[in-house]
C-alpha atoms as a PDB file:
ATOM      1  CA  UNK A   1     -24.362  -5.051  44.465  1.00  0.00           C
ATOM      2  CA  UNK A   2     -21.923  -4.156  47.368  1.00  0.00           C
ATOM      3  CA  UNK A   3     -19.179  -1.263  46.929  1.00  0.00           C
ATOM      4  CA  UNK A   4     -16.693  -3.792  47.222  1.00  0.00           C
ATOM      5  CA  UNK A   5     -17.532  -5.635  43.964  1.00  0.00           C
ATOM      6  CA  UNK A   6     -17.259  -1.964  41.992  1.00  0.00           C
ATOM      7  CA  UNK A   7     -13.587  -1.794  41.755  1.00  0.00           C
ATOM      8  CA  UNK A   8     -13.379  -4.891  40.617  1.00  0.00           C
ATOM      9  CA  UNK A   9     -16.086  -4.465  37.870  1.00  0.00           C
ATOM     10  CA  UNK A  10     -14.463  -1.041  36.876  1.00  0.00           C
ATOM     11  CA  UNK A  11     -11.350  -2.863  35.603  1.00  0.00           C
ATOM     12  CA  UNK A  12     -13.309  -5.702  34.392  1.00  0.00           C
ATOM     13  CA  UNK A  13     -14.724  -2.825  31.913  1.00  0.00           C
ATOM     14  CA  UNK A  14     -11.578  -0.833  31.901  1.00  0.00           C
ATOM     15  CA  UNK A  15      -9.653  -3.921  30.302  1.00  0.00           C
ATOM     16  CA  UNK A  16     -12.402  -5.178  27.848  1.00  0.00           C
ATOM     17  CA  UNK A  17     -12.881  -1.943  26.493  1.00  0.00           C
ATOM     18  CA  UNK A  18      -8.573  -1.510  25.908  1.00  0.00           C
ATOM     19  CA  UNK A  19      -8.466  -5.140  24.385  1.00  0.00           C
ATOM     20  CA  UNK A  20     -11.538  -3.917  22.177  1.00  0.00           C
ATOM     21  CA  UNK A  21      -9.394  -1.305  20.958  1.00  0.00           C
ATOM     22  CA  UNK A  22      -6.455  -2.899  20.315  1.00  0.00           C
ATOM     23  CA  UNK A  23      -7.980  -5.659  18.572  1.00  0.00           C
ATOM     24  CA  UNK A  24     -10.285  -3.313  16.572  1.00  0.00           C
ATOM     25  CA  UNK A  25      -7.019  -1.233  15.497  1.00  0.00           C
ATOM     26  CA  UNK A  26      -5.050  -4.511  14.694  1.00  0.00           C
ATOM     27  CA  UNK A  27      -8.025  -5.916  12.396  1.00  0.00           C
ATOM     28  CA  UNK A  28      -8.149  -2.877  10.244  1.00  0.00           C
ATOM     29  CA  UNK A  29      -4.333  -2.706   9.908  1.00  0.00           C
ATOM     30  CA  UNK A  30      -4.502  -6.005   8.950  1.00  0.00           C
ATOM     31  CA  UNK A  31      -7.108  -5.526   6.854  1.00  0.00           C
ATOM     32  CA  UNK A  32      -5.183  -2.706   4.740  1.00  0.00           C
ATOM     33  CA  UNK A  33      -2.211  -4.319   4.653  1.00  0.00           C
ATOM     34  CA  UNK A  34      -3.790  -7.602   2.810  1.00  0.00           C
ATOM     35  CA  UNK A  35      -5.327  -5.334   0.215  1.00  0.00           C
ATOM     36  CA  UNK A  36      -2.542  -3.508  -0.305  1.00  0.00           C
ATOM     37  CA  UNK A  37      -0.724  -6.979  -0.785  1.00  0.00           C
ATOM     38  CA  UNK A  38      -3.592  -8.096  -3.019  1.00  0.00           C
ATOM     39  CA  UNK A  39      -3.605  -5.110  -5.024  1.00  0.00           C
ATOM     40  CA  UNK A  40      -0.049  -5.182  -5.463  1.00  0.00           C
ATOM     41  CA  UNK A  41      -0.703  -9.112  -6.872  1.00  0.00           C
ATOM     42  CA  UNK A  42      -3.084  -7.792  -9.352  1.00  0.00           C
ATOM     43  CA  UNK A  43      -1.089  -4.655 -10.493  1.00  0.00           C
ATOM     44  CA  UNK A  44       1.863  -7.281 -11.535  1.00  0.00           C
ATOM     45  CA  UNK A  45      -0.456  -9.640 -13.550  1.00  0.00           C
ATOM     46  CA  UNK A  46      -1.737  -6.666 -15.521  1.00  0.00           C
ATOM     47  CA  UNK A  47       1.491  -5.312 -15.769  1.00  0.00           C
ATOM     48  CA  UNK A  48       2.862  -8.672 -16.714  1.00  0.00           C
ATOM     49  CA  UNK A  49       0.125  -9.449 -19.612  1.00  0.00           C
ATOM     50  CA  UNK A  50       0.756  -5.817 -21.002  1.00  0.00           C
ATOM     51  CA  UNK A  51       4.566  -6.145 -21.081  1.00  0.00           C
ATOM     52  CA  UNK A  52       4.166  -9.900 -22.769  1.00  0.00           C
ATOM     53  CA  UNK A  53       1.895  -8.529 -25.292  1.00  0.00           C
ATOM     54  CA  UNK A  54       3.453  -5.745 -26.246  1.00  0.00           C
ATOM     55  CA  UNK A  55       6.617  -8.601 -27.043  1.00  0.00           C
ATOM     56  CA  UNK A  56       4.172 -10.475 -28.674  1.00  0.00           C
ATOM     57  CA  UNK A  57       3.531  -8.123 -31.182  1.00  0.00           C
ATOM     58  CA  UNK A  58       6.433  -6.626 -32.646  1.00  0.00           C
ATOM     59  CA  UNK A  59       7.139  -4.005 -34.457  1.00  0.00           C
ATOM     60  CA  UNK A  60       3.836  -2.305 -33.493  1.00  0.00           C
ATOM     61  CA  UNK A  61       4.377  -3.227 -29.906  1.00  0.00           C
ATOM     62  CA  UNK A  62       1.351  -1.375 -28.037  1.00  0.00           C
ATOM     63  CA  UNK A  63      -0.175   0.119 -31.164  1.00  0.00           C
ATOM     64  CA  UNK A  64      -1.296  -3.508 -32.028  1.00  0.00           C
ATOM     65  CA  UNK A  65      -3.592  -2.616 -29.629  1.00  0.00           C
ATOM     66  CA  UNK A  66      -5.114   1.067 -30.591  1.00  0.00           C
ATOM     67  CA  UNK A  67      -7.970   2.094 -32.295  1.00  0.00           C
ATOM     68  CA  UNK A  68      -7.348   3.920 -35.638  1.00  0.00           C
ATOM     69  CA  UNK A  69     -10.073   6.500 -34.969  1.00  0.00           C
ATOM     70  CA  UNK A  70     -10.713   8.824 -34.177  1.00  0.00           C
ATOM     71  CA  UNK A  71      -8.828  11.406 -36.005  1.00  0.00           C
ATOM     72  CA  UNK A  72      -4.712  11.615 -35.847  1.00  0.00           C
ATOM     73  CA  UNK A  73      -4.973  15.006 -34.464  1.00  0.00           C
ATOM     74  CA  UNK A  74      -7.646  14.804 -31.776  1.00  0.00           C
ATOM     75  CA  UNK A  75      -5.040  12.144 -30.209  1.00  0.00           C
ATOM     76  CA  UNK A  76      -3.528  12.578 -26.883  1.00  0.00           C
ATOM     77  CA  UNK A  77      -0.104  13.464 -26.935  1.00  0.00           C
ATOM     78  CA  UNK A  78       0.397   9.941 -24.769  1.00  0.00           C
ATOM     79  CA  UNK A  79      -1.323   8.355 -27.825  1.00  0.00           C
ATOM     80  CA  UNK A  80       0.781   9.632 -30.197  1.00  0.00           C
ATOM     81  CA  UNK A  81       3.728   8.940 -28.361  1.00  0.00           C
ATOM     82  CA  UNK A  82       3.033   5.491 -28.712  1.00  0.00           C
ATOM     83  CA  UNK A  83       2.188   5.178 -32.203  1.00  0.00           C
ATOM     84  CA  UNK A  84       5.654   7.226 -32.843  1.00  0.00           C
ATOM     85  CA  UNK A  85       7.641   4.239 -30.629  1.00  0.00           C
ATOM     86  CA  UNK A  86       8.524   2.514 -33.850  1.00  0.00           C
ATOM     87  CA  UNK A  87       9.731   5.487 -35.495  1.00  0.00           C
ATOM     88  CA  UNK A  88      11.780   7.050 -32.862  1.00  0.00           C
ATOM     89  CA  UNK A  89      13.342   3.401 -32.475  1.00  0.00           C
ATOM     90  CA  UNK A  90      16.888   2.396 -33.771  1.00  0.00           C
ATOM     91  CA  UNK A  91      15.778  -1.304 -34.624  1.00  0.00           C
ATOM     92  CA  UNK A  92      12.186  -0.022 -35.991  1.00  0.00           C
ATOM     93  CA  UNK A  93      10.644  -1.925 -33.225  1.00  0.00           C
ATOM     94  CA  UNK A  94       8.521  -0.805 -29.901  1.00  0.00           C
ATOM     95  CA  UNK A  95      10.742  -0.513 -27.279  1.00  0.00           C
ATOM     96  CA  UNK A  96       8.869  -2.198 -24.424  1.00  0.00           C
ATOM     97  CA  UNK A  97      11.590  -2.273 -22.196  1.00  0.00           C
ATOM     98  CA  UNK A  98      12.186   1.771 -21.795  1.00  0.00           C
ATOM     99  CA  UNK A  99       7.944   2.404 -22.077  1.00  0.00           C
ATOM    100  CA  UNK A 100       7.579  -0.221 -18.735  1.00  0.00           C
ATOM    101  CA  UNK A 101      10.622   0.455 -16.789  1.00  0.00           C
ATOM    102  CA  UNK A 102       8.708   3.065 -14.966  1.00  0.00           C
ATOM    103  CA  UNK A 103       5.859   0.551 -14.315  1.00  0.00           C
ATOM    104  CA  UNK A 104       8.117  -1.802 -12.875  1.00  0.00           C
ATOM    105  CA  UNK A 105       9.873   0.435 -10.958  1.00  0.00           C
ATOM    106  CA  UNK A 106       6.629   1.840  -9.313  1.00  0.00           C
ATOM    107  CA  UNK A 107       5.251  -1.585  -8.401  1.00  0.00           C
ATOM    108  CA  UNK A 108       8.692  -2.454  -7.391  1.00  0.00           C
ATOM    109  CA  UNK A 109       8.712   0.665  -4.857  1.00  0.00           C
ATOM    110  CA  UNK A 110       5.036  -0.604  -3.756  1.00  0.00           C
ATOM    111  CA  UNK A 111       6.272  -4.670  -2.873  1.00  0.00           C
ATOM    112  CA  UNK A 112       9.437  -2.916  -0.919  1.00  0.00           C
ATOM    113  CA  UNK A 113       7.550  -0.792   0.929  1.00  0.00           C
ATOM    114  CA  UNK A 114       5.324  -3.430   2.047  1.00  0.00           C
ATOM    115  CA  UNK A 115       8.039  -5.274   2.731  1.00  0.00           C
ATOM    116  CA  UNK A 116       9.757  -2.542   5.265  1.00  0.00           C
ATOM    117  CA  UNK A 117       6.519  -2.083   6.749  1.00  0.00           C
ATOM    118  CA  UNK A 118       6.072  -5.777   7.586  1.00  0.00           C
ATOM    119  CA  UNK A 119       8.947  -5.880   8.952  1.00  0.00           C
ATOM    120  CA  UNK A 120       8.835  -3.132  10.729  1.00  0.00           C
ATOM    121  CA  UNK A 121       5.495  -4.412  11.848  1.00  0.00           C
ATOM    122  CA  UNK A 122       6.991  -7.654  12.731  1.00  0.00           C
ATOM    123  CA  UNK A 123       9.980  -5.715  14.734  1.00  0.00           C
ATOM    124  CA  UNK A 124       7.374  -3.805  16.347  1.00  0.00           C
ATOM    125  CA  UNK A 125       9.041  -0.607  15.572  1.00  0.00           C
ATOM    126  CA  UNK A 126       5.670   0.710  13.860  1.00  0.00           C
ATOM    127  CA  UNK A 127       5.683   3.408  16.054  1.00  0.00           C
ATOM    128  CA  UNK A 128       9.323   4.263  16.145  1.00  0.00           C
ATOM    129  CA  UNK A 129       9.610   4.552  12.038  1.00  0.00           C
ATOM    130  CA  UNK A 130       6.091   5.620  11.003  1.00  0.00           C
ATOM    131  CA  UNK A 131       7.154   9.307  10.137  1.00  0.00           C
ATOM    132  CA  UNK A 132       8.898   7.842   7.519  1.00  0.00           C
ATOM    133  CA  UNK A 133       7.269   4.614   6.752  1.00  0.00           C
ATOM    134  CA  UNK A 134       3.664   7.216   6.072  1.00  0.00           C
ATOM    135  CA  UNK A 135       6.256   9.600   4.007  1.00  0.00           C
ATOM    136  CA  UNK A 136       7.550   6.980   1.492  1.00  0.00           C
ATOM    137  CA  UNK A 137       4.059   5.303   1.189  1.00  0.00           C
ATOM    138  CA  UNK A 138       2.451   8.587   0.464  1.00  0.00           C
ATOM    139  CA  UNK A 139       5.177   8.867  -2.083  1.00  0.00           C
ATOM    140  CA  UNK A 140       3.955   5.905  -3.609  1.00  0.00           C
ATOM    141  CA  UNK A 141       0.300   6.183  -3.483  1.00  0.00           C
ATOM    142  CA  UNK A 142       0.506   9.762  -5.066  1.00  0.00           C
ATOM    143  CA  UNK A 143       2.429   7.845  -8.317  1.00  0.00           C
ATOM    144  CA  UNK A 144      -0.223   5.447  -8.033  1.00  0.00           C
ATOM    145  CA  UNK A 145      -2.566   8.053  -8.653  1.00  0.00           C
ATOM    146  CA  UNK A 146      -0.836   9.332 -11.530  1.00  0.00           C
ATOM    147  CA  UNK A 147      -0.559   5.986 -13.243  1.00  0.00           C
ATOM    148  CA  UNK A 148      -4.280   5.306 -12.180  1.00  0.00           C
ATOM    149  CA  UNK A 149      -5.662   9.081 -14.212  1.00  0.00           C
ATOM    150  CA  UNK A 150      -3.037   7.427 -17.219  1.00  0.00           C
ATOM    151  CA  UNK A 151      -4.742   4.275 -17.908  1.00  0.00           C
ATOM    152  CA  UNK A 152      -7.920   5.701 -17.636  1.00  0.00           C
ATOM    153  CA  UNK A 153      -7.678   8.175 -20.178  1.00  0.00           C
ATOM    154  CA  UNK A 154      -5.959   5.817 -22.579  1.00  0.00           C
ATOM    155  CA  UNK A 155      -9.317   3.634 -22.198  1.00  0.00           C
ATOM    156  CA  UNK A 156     -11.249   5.084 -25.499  1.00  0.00           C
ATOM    157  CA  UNK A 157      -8.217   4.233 -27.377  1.00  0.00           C
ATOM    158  CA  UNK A 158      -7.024   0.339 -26.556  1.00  0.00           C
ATOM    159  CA  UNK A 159      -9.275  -2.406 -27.926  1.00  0.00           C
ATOM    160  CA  UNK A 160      -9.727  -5.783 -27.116  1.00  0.00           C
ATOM    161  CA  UNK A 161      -6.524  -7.773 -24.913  1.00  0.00           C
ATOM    162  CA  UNK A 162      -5.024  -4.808 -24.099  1.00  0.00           C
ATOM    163  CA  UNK A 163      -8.115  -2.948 -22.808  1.00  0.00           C
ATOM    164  CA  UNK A 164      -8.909  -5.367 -20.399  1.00  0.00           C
ATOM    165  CA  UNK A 165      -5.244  -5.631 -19.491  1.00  0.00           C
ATOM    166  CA  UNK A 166      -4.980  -2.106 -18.695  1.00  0.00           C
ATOM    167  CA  UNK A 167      -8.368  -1.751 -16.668  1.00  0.00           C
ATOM    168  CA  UNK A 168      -7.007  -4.946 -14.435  1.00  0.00           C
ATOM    169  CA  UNK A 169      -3.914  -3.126 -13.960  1.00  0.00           C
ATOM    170  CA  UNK A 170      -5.652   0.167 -13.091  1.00  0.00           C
ATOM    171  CA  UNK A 171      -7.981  -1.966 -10.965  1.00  0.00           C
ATOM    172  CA  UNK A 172      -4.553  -3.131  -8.909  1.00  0.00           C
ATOM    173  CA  UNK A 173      -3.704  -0.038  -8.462  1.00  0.00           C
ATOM    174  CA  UNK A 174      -6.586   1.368  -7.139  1.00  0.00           C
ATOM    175  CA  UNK A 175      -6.493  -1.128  -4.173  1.00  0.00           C
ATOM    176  CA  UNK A 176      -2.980  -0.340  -3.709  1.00  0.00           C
ATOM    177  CA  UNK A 177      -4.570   3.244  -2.985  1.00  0.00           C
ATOM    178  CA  UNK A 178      -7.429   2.074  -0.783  1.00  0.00           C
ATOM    179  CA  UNK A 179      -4.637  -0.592   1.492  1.00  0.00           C
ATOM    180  CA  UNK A 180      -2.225   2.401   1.485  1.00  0.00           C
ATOM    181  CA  UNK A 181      -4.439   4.990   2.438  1.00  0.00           C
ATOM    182  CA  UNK A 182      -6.207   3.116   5.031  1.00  0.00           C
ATOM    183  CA  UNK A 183      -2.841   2.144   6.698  1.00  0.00           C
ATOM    184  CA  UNK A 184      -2.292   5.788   6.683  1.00  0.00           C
ATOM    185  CA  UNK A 185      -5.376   6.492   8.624  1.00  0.00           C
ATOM    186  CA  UNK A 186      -5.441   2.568  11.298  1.00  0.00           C
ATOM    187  CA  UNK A 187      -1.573   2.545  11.874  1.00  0.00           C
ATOM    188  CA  UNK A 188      -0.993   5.731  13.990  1.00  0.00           C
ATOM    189  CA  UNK A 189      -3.136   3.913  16.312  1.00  0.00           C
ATOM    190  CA  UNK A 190      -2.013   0.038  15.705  1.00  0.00           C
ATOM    191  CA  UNK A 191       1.488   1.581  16.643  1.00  0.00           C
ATOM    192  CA  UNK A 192       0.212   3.001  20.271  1.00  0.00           C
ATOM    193  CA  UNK A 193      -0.973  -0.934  21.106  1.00  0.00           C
ATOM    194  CA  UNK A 194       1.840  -2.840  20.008  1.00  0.00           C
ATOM    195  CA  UNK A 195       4.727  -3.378  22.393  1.00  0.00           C
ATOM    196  CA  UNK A 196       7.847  -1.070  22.400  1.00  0.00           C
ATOM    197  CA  UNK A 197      11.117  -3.330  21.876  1.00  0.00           C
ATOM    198  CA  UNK A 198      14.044  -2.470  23.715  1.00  0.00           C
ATOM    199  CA  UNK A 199      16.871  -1.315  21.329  1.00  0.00           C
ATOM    200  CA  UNK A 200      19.343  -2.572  23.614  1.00  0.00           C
ATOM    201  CA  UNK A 201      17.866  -5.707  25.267  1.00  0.00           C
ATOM    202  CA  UNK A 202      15.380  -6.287  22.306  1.00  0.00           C
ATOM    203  CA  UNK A 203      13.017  -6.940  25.211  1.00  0.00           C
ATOM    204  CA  UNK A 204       9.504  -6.090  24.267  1.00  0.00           C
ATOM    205  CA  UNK A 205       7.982  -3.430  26.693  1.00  0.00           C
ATOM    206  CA  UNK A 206       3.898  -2.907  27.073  1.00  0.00           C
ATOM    207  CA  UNK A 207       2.654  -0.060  24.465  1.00  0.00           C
ATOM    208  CA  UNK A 208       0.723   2.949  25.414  1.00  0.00           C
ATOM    209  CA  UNK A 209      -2.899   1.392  25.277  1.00  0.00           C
ATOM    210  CA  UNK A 210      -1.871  -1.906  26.870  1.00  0.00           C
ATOM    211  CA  UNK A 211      -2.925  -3.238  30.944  1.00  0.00           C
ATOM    212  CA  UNK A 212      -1.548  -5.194  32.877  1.00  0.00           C
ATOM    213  CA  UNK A 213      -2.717  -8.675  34.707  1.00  0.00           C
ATOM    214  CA  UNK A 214      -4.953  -6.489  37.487  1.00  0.00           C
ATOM    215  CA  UNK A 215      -6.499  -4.644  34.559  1.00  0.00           C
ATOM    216  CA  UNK A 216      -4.615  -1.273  34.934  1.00  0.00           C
ATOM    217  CA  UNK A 217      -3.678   0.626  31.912  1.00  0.00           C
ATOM    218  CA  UNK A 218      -0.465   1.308  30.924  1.00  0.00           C
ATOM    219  CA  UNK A 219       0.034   5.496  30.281  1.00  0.00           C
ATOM    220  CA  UNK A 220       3.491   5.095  28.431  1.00  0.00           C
ATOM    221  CA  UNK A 221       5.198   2.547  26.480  1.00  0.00           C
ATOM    222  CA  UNK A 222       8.461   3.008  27.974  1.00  0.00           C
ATOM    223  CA  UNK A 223       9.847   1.123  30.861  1.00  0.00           C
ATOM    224  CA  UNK A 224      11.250   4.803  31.754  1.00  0.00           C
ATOM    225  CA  UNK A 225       8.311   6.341  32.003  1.00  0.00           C
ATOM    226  CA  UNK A 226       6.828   8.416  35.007  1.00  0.00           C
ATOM    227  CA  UNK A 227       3.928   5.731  35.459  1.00  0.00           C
ATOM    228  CA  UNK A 228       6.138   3.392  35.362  1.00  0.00           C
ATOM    229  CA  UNK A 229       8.652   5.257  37.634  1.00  0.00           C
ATOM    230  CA  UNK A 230       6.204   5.557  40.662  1.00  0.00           C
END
C-alpha cells in the first residue's frame, strides 16, 4: 500500500468510527426513551383499573380488596389507613379521589417530562437544557421509587383484582426507572452528537462529535469556536 493511500484510509476510519458513536449513543437514547414511554403506558392502565375499582366498590373502596388477616394490630400503618378511609369520610364512603391524586399527579409529572425532553430532543437543545432536564427527571424517578417500595409492601395484604392491579402498576413504574435512569447515563453523550441550533438564526450547527464531508472531526459545536475560527 503506498503512503499516499494512508491519509485517505485514516479518515476513512476516523469517520466510521465517529458515525459508530453517534449512532450507538442515539440507539440507546432511543432505546430509554421508548421504555420510559412504555412504562409510563403501563403505569396509567394500572393506575386506571385501581382508581375504577376502587369506584366500583363503594363504601369499602380499596378495602374490598384486603385480606382480613392477619391480625388488626400487626397491620401497617398504610393498611390501616385504608381500612379507616370510610370512617374518617364525611359521606361514609372511600374517598378515591384524595387517596389517587398523588398517583396521578406523579404519572402526570412522568408524561410532562417526557414530553419536555422530546421536545427538547426534537429542538436539539439536549445539550443546552440537560442540567435541568437530568434534575427534574431524577426528581421523578426518586418518587417512583417511593411509590415502587409502597406497592410492594402492600402485596401480602390485596387479594385477587386488586393484587394484580397493583403489581402491573408497580411493574410500570419500574420501567419508568430503568428508561429514566438509562437516559440519565446515554444522553450526556447523545447531546455531544446532535447539532447545536442557533438561538438567533435557528440554524443547526455540527455538534462536538460530528465530521465533516472530508472526514475531519469537528472539536466544538459552535460556529464560534477556535477550530472553527482557524
Amino acid at each position: 500500500m503506498s503512503a499516499g493511500q494512508k491519509p485517505s484510509m485514516v479518515q476513512r476510519a476516523r469517520t466510521f468510527t465517529i458515525d459508530l458513536y453517534n449512532d450507538t449513543a442515539r440507539l440507546l437514547f432511543t432505546l430509554s426513551f421508548l421504555i420510559a414511554v412504555g412504562g409510563s403506558i403501563v403505569t396509567m392502565g394500572g393506575l386506571a383499573a385501581m382508581t375504577a375499582y376502587c369506584w366500583d366498590n363503594q363504601p369499602l373502596g380499596l378495602g374490598a380488596g384486603f385480606k382480613m388477616t392477619p391480625a388488626y394490630a400487626a397491620k401497617t400503618m398504610e393498611v390501616m389507613r385504608i381500612e379507616k378511609a370510610t370512617v374518617t369520610s364525611t359521606t361514609g364512603s372511600f374517598q378515591c379521589d384524595k387517596f389517587f391524586r398523588f398517583d396521578w399527579f406523579l404519572w402526570t409529572f412522568q408524561v410532562v417530562w417526557l414530553m419536555i425532553v422530546g421536545l427538547c430532543w426534537y429542538r436539539h437543545t439536549l445539550r443546552k437544557y440537560q442540567s435541568a432536564l437530568w434534575a427534574m427527571g431524577a426528581t421523578v424517578t426518586a418518587w417512583h421509587f417511593f411509590k415502587i417500595n409502597y406497592i410492594i409492601s402492600m402485596d401480602q395484604w390485596t387479594t385477587g383484582e386488586l393484587h394484580t392491579q397493583g403489581i402491573i402498576t408497580a411493574g410500570g413504574l419500574i420501567f419508568c426507572c430503568i428508561g429514566n435512569f438509562f437516559m440519565f447515563l446515554s444522553g450526556a453523550n447523545y447531546a455531544l452528537t446532535m447539532p447545536r441550533r442557533n438561538e438567533l438564526s435557528g440554524v443547526a450547527f455540527p455538534g462536538m462529535n460530528s465530521h465533516s464531508a472530508d472526514g475531519k472531526s469537528f472539536a466544538q459545536d459552535s460556529p464560534n469556536s477556535a477550530a472553527n475560527m482557524a
